[in-house]
Protein backbone atom coordinates (compact mmCIF):
# COMPACT_ATOMS: atom_id res chain seq x y z
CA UNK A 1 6.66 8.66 57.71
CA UNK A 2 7.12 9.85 54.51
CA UNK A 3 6.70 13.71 53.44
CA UNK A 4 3.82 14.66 50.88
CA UNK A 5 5.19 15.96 47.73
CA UNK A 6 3.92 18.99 46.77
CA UNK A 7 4.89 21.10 43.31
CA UNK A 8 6.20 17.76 41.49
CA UNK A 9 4.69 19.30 38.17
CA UNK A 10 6.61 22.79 38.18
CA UNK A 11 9.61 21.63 40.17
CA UNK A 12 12.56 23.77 40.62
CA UNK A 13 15.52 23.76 38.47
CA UNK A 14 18.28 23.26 40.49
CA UNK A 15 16.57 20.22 42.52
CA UNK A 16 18.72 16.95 41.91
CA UNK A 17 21.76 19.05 40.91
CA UNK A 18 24.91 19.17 43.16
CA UNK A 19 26.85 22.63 44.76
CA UNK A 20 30.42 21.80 43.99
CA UNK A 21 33.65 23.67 45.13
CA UNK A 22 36.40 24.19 42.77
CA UNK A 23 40.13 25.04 43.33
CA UNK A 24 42.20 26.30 40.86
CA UNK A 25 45.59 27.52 41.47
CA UNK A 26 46.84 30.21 39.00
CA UNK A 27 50.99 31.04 39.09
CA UNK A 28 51.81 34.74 38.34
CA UNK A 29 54.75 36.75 37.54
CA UNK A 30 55.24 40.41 36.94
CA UNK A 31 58.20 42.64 35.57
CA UNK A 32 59.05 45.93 36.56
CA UNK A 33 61.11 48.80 34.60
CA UNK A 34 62.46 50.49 37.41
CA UNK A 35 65.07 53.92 36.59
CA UNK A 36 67.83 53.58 39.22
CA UNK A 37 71.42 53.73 39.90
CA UNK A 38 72.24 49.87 40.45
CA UNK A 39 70.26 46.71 40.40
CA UNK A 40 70.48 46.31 44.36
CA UNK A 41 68.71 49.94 44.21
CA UNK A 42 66.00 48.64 41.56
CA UNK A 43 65.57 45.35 43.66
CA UNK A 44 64.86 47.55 47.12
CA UNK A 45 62.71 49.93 44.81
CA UNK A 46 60.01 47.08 43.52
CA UNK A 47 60.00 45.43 47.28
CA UNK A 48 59.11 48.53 48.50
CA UNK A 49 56.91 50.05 46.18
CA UNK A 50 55.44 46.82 43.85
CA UNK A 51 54.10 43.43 44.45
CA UNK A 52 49.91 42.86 44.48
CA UNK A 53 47.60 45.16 45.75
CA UNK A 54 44.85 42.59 44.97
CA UNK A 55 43.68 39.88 43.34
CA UNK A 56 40.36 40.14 41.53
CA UNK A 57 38.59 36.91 40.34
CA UNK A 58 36.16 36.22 37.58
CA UNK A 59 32.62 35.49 38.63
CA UNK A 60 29.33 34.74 36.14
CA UNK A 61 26.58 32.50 35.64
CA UNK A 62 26.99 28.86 34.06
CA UNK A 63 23.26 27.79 32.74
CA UNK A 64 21.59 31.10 35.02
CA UNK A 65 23.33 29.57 37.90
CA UNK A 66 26.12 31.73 39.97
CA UNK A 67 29.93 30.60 39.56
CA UNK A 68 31.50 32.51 42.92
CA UNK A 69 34.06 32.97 44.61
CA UNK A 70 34.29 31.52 47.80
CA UNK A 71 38.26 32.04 48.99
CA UNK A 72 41.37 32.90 47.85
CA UNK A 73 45.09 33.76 48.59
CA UNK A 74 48.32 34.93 47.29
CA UNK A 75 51.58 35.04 48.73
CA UNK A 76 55.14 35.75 47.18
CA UNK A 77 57.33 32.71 46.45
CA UNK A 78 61.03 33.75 46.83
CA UNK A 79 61.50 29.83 45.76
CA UNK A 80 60.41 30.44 42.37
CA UNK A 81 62.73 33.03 42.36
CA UNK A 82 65.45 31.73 43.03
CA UNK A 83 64.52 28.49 40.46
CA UNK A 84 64.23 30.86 37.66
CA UNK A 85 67.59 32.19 38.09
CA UNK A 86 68.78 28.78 38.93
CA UNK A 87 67.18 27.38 35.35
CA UNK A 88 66.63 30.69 33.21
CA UNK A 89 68.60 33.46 34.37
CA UNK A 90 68.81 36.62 36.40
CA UNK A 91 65.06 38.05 37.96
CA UNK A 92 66.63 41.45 37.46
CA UNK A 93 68.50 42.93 34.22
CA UNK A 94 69.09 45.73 32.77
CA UNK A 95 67.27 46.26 29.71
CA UNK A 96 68.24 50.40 28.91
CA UNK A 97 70.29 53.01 30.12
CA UNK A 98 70.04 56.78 29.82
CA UNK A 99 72.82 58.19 27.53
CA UNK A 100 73.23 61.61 26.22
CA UNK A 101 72.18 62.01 22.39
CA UNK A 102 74.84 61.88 19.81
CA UNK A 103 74.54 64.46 17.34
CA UNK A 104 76.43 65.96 14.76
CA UNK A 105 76.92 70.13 14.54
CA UNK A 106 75.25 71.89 12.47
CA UNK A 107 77.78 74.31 11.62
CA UNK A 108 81.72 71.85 12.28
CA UNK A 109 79.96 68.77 11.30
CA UNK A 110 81.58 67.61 14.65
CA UNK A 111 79.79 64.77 16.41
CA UNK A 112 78.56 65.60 20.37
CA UNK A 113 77.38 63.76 23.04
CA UNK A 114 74.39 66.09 24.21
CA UNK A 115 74.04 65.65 28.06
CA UNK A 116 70.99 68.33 28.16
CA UNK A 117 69.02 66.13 26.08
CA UNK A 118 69.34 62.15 27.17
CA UNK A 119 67.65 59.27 25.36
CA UNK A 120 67.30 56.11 26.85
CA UNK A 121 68.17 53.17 25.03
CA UNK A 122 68.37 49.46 24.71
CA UNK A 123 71.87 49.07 22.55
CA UNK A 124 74.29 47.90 25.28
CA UNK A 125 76.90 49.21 22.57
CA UNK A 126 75.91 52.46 23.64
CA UNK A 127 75.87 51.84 27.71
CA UNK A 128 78.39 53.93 29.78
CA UNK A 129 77.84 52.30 32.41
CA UNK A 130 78.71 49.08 33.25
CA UNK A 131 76.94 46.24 35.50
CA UNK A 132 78.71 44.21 38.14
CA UNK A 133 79.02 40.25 36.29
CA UNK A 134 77.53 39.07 39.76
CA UNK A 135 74.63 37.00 38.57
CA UNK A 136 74.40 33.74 38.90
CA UNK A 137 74.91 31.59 36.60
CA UNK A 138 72.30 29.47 34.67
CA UNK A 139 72.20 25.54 35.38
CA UNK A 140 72.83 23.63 32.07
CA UNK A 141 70.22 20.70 32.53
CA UNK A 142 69.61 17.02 30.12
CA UNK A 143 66.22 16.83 31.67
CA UNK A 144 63.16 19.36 31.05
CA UNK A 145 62.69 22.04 33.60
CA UNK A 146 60.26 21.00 36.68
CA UNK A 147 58.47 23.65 36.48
């Protein structure tokens, strides 16, 4: 038995066309600047404190038709972690350090380091304190990296 077909000359849009699901998979990484006293403390300080609250995905409309979401997830990959040190270098480094200004005296013309009023800066020249050389070192590879 076949049905009757009813509404053939104003036919809806979206009859004949397919529903399809589409995964994508996305990699992310994020960088902290974190003020602490050693880079175990500045490690400890973005597990606790950082990492994703949530993801939020793009949806729209493709031709007046809905692109959503249906699933996702997200999940830390200490693996890629430890690659990129492995291929590129330390996750954590320290890229500036408080010091105290250096100014010169008004009245001797004698140069001070003023503790009362710190700068932070990036010139390791100007670092007092120094970091432990415990970081791995970087693999020298011939082929490209596999990731």
């Amino acid at each position: 038995m076949t049905n009757k077909k009813v509404g053939l000359d104003n036919k809806h849009q979206d009859i004949g066309k397919s529903k399809y699901r589409v995964r994508q998979h996305y990699t992310t990484w994020v960088e902290y600047d974190v003020i602490a006293n050693s880079k175990d403390e500045a490690e400890d300080a973005v597990r606790e404190h950082g990492g994703l609250e949530r993801v939020e995905w793009e949806e729209g409309y493709y031709k007046d038709d809905p692109v959503e979401v249906y699933c996702s997830d997200w999940n830390h990959d200490s693996e890629s972690d430890s690659d990129y040190e492995k291929y590129r270098g330390p996750c954590v480094k320290k890229v500036e350090e408080c010091v105290p200004t250096d100014e010169q005296d008004i009245d001797t013309n004698e140069w001070i380091d003023n503790y009362e009023d710190p700068e932070w800066t990036s010139d390791e020249y100007r670092w007092t304190k120094e970091e432990a050389e415990d970081a791995p070192k970087v693999q020298k590879v011939k082929d490209d990296i596999p990731f």
